[in-house]
C-alpha atoms as a PDB file:
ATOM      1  CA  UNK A   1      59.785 -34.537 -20.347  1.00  0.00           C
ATOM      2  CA  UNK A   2      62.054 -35.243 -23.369  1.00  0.00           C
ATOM      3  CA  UNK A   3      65.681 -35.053 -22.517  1.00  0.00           C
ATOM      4  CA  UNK A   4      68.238 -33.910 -25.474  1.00  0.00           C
ATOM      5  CA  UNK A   5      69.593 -37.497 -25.805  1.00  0.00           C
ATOM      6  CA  UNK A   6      66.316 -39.030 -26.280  1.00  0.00           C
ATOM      7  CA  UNK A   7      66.083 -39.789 -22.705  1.00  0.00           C
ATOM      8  CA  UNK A   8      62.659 -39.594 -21.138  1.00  0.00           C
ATOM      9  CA  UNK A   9      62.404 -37.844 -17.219  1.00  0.00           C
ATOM     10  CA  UNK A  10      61.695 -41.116 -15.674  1.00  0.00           C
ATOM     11  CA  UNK A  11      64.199 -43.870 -14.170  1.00  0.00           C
ATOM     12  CA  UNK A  12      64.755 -46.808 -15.960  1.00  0.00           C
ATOM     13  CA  UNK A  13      63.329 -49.731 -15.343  1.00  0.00           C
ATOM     14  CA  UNK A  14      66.238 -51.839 -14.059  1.00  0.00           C
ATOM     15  CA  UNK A  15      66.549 -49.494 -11.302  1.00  0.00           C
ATOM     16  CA  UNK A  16      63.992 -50.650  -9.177  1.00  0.00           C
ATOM     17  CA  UNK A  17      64.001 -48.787  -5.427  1.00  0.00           C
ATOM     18  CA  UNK A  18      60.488 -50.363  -4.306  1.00  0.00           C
ATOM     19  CA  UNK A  19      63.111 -52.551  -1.839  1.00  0.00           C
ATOM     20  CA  UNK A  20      65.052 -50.094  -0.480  1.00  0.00           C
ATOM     21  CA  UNK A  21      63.793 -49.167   3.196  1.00  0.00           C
ATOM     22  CA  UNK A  22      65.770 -47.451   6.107  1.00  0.00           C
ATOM     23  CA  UNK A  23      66.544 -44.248   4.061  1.00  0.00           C
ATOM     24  CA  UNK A  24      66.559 -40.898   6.087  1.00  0.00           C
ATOM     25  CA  UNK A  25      65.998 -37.629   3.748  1.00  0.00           C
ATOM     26  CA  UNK A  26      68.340 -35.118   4.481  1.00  0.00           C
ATOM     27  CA  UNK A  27      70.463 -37.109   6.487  1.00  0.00           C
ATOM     28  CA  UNK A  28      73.638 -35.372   5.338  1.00  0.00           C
ATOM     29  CA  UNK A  29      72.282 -31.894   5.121  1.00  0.00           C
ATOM     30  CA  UNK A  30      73.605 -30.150   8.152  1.00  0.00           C
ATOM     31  CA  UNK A  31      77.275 -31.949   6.945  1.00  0.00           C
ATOM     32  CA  UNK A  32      76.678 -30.005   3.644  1.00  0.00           C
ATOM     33  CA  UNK A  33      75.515 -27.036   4.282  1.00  0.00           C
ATOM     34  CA  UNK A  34      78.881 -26.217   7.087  1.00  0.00           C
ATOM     35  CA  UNK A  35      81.126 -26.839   3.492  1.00  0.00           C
ATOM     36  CA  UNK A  36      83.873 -29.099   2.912  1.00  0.00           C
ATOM     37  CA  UNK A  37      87.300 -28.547   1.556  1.00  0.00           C
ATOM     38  CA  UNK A  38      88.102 -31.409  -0.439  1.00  0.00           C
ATOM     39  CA  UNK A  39      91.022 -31.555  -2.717  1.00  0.00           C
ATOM     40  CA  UNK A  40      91.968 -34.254  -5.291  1.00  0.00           C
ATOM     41  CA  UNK A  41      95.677 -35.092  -5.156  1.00  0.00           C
ATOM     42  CA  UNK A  42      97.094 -36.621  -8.496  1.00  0.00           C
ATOM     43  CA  UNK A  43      98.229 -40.003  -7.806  1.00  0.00           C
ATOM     44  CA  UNK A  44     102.061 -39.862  -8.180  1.00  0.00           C
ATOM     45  CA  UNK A  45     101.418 -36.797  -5.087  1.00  0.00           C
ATOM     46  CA  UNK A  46      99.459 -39.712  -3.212  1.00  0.00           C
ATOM     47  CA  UNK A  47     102.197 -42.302  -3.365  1.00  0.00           C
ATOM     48  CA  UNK A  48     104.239 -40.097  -1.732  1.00  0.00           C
ATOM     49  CA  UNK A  49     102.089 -39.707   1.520  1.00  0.00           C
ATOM     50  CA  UNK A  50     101.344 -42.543   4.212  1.00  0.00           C
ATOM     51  CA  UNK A  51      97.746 -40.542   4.640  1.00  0.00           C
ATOM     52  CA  UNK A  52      96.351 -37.629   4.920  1.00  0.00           C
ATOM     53  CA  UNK A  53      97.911 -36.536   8.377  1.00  0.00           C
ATOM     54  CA  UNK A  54     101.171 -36.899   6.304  1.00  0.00           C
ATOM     55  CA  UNK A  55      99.293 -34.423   3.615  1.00  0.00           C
ATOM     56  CA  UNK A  56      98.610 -31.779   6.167  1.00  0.00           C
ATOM     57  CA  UNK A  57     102.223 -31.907   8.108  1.00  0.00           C
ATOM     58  CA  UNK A  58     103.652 -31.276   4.638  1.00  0.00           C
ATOM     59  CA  UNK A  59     101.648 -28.378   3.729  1.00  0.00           C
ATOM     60  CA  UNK A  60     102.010 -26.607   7.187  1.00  0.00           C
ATOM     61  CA  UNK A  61     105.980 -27.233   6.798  1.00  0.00           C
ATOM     62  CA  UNK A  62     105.483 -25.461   3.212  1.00  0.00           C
ATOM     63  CA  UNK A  63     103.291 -22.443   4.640  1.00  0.00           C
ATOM     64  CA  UNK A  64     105.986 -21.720   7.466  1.00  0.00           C
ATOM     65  CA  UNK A  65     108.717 -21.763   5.308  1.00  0.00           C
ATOM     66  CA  UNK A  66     106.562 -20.033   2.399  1.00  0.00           C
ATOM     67  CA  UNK A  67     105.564 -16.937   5.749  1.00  0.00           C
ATOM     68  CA  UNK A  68     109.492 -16.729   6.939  1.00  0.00           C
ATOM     69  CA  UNK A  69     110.266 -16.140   3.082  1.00  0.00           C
ATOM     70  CA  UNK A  70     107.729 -13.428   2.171  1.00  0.00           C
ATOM     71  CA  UNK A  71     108.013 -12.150   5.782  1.00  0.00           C
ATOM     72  CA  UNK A  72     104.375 -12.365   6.009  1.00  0.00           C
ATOM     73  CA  UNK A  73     102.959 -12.947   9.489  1.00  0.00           C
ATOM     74  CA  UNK A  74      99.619 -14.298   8.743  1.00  0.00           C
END
């Protein structure tokens, strides 16, 4: 199968898996299929934050004050 670049289907030959043993197919499935919610913070927003605990705190502090300001209960 041609690809549009030129590129053939195959792997390339300096990627050579013949050594590789151990792997488990599907190991991460379940993990996928419940969903993740993960969310790219720019960096200057990272330097700010010891970790992501930190992250979280300051995002529940801005949803109460965000619910007592639109009076919304939810």
């Amino acid at each position: 199968m041609k690809k549009a670049n030129g590129q053939t289907g195959e792997l390339r030959p300096e990627y050579d898996f013949t050594g590789m043993t151990g792997g488990v197919r599907g190991k991460y499935a379940d993990r996928y299929r419940a969903g993740t919610n993960l969310v790219k913070i720019d960096s200057d927003v990272a330097e700010v934050f010891a970790d992501e605990n930190a992250v979280n705190e300051a995002l529940r502090s801005l949803i109460r004050v965000a619910r007592r300001q639109t009076g919304l209960v939810s």
